[in-house]
PDB file of N, CA and C in Angstrom:
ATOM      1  N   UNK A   1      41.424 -18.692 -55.219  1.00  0.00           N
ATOM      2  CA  UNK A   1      42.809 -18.587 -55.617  1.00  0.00           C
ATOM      3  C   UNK A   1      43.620 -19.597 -54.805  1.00  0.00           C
ATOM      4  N   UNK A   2      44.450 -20.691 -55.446  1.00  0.00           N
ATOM      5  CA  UNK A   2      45.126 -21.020 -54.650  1.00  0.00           C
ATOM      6  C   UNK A   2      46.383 -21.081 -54.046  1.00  0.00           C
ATOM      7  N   UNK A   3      47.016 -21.399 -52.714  1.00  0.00           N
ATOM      8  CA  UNK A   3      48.164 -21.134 -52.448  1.00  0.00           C
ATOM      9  C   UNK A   3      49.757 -20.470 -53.338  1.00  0.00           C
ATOM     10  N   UNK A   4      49.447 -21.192 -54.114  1.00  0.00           N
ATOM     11  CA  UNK A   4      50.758 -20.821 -54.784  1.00  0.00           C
ATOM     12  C   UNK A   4      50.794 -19.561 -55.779  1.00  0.00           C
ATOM     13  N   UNK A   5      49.562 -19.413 -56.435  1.00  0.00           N
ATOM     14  CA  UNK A   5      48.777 -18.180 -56.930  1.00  0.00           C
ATOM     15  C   UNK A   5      49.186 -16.840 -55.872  1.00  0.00           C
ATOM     16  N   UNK A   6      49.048 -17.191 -54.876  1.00  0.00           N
ATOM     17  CA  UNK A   6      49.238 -16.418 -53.547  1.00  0.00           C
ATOM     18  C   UNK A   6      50.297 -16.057 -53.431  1.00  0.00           C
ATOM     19  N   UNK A   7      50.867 -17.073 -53.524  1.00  0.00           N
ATOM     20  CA  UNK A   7      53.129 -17.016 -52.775  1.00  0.00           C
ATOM     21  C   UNK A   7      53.541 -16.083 -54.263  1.00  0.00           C
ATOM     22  N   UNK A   8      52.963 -16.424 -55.436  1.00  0.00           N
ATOM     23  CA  UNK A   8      53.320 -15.919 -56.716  1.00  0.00           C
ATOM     24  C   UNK A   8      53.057 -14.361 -56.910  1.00  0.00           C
ATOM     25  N   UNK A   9      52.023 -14.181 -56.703  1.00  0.00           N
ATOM     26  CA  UNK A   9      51.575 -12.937 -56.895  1.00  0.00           C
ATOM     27  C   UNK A   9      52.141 -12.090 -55.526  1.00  0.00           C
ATOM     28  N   UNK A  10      52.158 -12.340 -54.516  1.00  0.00           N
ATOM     29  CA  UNK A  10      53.360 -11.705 -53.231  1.00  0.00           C
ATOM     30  C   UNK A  10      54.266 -11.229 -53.341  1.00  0.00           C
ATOM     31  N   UNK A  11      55.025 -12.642 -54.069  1.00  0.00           N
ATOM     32  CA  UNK A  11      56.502 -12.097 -54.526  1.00  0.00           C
ATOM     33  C   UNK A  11      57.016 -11.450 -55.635  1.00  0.00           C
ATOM     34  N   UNK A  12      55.955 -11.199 -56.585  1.00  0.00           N
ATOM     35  CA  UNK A  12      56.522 -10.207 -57.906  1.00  0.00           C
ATOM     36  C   UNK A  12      55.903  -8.605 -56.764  1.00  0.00           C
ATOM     37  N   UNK A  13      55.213  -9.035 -56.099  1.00  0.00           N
ATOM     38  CA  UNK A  13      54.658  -7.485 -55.570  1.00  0.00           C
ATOM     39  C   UNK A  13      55.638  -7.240 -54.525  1.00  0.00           C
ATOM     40  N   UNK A  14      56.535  -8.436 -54.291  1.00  0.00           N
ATOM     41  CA  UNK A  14      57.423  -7.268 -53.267  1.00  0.00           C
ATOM     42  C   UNK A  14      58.713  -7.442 -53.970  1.00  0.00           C
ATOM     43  N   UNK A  15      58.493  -7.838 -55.296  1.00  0.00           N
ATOM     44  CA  UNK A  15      59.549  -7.243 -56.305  1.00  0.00           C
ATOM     45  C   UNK A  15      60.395  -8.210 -56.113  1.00  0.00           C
ATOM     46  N   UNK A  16      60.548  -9.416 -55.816  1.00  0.00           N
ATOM     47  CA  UNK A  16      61.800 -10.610 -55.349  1.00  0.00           C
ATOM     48  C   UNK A  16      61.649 -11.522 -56.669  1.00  0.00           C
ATOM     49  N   UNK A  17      63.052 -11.949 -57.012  1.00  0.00           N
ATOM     50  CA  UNK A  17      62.789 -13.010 -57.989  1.00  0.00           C
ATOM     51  C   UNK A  17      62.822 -14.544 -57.009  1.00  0.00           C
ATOM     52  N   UNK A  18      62.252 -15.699 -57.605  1.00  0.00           N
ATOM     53  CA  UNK A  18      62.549 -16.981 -57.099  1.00  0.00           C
ATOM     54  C   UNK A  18      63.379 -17.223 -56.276  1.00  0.00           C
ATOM     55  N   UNK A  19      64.526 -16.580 -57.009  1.00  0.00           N
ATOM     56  CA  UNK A  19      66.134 -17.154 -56.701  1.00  0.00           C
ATOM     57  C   UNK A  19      65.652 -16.446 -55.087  1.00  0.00           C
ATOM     58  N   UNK A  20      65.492 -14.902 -55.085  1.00  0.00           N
ATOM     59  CA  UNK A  20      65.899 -14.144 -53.836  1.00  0.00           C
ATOM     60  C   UNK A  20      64.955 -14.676 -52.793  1.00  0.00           C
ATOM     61  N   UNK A  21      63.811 -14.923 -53.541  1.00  0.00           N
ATOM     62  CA  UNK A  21      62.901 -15.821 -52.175  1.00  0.00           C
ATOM     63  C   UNK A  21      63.303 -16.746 -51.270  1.00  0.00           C
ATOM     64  N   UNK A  22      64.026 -17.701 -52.672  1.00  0.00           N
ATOM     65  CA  UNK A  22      64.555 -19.254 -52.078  1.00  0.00           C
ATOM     66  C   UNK A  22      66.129 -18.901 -51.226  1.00  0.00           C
ATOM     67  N   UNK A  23      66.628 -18.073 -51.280  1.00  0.00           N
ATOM     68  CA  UNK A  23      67.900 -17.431 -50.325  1.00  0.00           C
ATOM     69  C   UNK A  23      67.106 -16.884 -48.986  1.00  0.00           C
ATOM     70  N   UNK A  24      66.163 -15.857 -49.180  1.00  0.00           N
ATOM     71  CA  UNK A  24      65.718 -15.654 -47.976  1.00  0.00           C
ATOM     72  C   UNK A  24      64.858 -16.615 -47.088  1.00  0.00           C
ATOM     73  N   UNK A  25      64.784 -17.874 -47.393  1.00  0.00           N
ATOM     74  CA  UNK A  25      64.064 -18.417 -46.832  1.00  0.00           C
ATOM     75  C   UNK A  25      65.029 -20.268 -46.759  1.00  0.00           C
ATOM     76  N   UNK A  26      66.428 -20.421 -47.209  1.00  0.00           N
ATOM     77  CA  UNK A  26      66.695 -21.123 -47.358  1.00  0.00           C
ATOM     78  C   UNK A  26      66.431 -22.159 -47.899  1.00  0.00           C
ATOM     79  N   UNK A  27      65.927 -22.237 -48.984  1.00  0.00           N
ATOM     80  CA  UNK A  27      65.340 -23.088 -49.702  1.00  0.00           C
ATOM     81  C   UNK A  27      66.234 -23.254 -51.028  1.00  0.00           C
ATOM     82  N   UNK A  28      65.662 -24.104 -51.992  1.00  0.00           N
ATOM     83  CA  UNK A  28      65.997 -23.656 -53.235  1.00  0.00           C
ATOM     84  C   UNK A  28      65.024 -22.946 -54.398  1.00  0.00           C
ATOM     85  N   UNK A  29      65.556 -22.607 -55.322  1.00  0.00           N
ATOM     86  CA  UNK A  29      64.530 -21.847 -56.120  1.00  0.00           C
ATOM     87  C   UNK A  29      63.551 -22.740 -56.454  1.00  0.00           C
ATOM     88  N   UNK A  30      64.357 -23.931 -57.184  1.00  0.00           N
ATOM     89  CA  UNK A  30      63.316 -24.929 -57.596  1.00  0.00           C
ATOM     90  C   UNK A  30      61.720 -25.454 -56.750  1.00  0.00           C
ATOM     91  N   UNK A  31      62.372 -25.108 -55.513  1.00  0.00           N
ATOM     92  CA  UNK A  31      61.334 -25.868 -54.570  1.00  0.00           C
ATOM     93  C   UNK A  31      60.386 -24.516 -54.482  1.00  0.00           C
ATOM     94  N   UNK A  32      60.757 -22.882 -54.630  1.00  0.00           N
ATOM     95  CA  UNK A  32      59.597 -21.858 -54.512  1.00  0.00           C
ATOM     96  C   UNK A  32      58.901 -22.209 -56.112  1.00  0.00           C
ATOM     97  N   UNK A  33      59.579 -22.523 -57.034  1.00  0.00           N
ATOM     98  CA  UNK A  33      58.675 -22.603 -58.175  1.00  0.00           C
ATOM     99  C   UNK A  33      57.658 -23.786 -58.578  1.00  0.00           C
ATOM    100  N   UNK A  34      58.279 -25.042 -57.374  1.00  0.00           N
ATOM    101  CA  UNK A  34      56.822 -26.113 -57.088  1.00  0.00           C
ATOM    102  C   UNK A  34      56.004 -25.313 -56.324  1.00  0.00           C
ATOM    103  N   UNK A  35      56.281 -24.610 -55.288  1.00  0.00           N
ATOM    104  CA  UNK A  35      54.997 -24.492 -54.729  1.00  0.00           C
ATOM    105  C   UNK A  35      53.880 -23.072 -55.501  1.00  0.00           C
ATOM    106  N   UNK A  36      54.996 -22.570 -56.339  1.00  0.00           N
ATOM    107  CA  UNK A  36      54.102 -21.677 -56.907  1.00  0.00           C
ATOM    108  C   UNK A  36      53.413 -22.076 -58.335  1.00  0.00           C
ATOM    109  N   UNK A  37      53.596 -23.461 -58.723  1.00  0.00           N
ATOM    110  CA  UNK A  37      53.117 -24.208 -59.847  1.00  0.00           C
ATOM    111  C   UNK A  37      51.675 -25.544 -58.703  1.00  0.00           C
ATOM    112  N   UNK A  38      52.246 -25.754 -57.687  1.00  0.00           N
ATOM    113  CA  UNK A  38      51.051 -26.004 -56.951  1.00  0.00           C
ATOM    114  C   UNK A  38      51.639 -27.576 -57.115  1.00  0.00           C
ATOM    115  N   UNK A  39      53.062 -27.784 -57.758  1.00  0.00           N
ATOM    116  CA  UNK A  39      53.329 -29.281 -56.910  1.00  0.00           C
ATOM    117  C   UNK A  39      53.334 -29.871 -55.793  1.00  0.00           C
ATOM    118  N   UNK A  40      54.148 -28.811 -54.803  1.00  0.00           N
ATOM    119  CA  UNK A  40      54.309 -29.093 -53.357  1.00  0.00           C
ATOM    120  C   UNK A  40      53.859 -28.447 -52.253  1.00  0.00           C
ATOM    121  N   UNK A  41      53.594 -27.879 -51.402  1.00  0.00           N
ATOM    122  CA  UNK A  41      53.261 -27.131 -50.299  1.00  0.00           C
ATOM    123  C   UNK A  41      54.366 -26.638 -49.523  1.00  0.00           C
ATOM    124  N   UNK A  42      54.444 -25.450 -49.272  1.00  0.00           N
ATOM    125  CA  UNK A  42      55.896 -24.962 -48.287  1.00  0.00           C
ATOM    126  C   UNK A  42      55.418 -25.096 -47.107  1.00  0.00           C
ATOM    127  N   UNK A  43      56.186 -25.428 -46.059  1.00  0.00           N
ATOM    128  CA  UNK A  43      55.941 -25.779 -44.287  1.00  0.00           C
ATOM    129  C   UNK A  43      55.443 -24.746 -44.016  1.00  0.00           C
ATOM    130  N   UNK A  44      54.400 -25.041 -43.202  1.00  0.00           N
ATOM    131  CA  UNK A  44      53.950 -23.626 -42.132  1.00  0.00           C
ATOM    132  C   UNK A  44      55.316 -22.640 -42.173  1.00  0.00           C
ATOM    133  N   UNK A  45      56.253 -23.050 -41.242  1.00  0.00           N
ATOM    134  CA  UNK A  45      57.395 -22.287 -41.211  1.00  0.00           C
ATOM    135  C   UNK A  45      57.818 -21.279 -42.199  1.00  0.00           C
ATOM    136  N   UNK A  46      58.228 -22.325 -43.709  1.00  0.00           N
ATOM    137  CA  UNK A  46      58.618 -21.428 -44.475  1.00  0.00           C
ATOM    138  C   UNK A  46      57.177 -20.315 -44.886  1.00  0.00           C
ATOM    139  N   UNK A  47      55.789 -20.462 -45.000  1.00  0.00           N
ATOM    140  CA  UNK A  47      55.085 -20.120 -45.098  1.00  0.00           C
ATOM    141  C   UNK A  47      54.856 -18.561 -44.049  1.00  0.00           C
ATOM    142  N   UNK A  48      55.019 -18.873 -42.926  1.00  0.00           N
ATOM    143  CA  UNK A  48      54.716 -17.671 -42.153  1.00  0.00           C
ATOM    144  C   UNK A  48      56.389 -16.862 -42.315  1.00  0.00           C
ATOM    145  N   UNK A  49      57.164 -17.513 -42.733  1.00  0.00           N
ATOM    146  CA  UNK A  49      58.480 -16.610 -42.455  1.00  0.00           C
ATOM    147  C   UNK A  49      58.172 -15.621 -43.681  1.00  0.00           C
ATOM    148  N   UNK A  50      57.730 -16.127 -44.893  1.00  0.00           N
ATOM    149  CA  UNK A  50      57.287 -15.345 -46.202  1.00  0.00           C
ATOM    150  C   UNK A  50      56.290 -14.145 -45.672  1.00  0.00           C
ATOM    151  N   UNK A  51      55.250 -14.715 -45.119  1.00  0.00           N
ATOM    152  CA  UNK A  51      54.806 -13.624 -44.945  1.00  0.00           C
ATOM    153  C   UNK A  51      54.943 -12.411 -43.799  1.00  0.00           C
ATOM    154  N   UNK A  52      55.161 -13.022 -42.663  1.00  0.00           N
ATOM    155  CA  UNK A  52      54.926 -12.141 -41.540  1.00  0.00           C
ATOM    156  C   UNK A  52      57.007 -11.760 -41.506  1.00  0.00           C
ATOM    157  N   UNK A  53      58.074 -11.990 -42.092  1.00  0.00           N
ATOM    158  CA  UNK A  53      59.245 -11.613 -41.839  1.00  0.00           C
ATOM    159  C   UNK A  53      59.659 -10.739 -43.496  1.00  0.00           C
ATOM    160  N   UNK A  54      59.147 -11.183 -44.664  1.00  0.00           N
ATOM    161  CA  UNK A  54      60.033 -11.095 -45.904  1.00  0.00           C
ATOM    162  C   UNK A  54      58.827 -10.061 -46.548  1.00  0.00           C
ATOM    163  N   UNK A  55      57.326 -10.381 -46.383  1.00  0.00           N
ATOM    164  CA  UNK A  55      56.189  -9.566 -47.291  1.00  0.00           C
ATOM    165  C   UNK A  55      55.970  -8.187 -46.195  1.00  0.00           C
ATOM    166  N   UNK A  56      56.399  -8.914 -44.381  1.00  0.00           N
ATOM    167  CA  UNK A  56      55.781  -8.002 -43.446  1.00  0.00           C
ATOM    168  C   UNK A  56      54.470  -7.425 -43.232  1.00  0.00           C
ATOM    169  N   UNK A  57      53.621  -8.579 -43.710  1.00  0.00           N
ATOM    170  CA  UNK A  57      51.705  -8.204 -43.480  1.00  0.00           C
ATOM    171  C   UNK A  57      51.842  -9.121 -42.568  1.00  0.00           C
ATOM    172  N   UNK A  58      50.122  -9.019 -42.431  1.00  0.00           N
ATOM    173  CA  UNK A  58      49.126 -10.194 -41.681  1.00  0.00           C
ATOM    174  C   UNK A  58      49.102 -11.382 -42.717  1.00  0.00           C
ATOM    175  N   UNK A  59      48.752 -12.120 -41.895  1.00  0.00           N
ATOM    176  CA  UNK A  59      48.470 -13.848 -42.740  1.00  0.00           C
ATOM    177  C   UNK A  59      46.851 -12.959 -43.393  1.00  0.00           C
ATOM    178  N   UNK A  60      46.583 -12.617 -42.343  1.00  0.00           N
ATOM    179  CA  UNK A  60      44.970 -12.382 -43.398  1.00  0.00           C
ATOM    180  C   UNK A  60      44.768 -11.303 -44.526  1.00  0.00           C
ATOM    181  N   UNK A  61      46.159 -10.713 -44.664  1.00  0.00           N
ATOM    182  CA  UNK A  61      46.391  -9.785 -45.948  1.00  0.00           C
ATOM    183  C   UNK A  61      47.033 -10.560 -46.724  1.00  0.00           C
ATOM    184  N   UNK A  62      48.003 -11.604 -46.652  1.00  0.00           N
ATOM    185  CA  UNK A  62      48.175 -12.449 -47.772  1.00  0.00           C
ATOM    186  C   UNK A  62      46.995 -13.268 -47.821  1.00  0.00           C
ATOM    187  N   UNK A  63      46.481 -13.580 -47.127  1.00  0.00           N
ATOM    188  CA  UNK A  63      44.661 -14.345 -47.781  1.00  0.00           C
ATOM    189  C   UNK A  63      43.729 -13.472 -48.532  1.00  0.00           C
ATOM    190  N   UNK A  64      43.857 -12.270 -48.316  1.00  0.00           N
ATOM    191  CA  UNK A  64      42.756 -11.259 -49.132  1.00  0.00           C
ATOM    192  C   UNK A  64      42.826 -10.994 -50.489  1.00  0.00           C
ATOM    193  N   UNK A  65      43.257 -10.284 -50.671  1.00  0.00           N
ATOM    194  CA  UNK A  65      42.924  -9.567 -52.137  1.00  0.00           C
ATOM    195  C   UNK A  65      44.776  -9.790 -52.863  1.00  0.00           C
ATOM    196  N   UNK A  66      45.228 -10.429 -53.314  1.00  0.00           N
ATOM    197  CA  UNK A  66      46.679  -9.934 -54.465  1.00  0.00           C
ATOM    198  C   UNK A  66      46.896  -9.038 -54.931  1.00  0.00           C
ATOM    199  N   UNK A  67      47.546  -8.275 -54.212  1.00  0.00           N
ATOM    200  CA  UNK A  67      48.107  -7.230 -55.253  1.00  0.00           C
ATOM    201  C   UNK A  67      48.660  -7.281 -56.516  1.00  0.00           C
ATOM    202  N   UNK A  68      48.624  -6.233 -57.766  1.00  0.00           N
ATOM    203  CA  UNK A  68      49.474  -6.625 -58.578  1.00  0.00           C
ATOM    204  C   UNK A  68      51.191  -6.148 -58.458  1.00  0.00           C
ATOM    205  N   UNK A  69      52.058  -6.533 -59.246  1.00  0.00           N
ATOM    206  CA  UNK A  69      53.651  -6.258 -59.053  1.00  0.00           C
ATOM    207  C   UNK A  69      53.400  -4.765 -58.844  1.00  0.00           C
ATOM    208  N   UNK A  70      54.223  -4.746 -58.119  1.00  0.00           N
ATOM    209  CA  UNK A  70      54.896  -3.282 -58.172  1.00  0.00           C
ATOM    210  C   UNK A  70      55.113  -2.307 -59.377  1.00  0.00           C
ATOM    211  N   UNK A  71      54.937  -1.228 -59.882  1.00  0.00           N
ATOM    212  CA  UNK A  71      55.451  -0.693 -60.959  1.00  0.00           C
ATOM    213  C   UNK A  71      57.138  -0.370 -60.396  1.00  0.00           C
ATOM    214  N   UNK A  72      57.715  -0.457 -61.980  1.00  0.00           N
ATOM    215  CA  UNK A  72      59.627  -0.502 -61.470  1.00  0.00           C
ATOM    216  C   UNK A  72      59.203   1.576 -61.672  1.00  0.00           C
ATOM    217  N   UNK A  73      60.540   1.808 -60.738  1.00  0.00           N
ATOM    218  CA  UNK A  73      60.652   2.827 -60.648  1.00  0.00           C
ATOM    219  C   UNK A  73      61.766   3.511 -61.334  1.00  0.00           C
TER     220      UNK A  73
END
């Protein structure tokens, strides 16, 4: 699976759209939807802030298995 497969499937499972990713992480949307189409690569930085501040796992639980989205409640 690669990276962006990863950042993609993360963020519908912790229920965030693009937009709210690219706010929490200062970015723009456009630039979370290259890296989740696998144009560009996000910096270490923005990379560990996704996971270990915004998903709140281990790096080696975003490497494992994808969850699927959340069911809405």
């Amino acid at each position: 699976m690669e990276l962006g497969e990863r950042i993609a499937g993360w963020r519908a499972w912790k229920g965030l759209t693009r937009r709210q990713l690219a706010m929490s992480l200062g970015v723009t949307a456009p630039a979370v939807y290259q890296w989740e189409d696998g144009t560009t690569m996000p910096s270490l930085t923005h990379l560990e802030k996704f996971v270990l501040e915004i998903l709140e796992i281990s790096m080696e639980r975003f490497y494992g298995r994808v969850p699927r989205a959340k069911a809405a409640s």
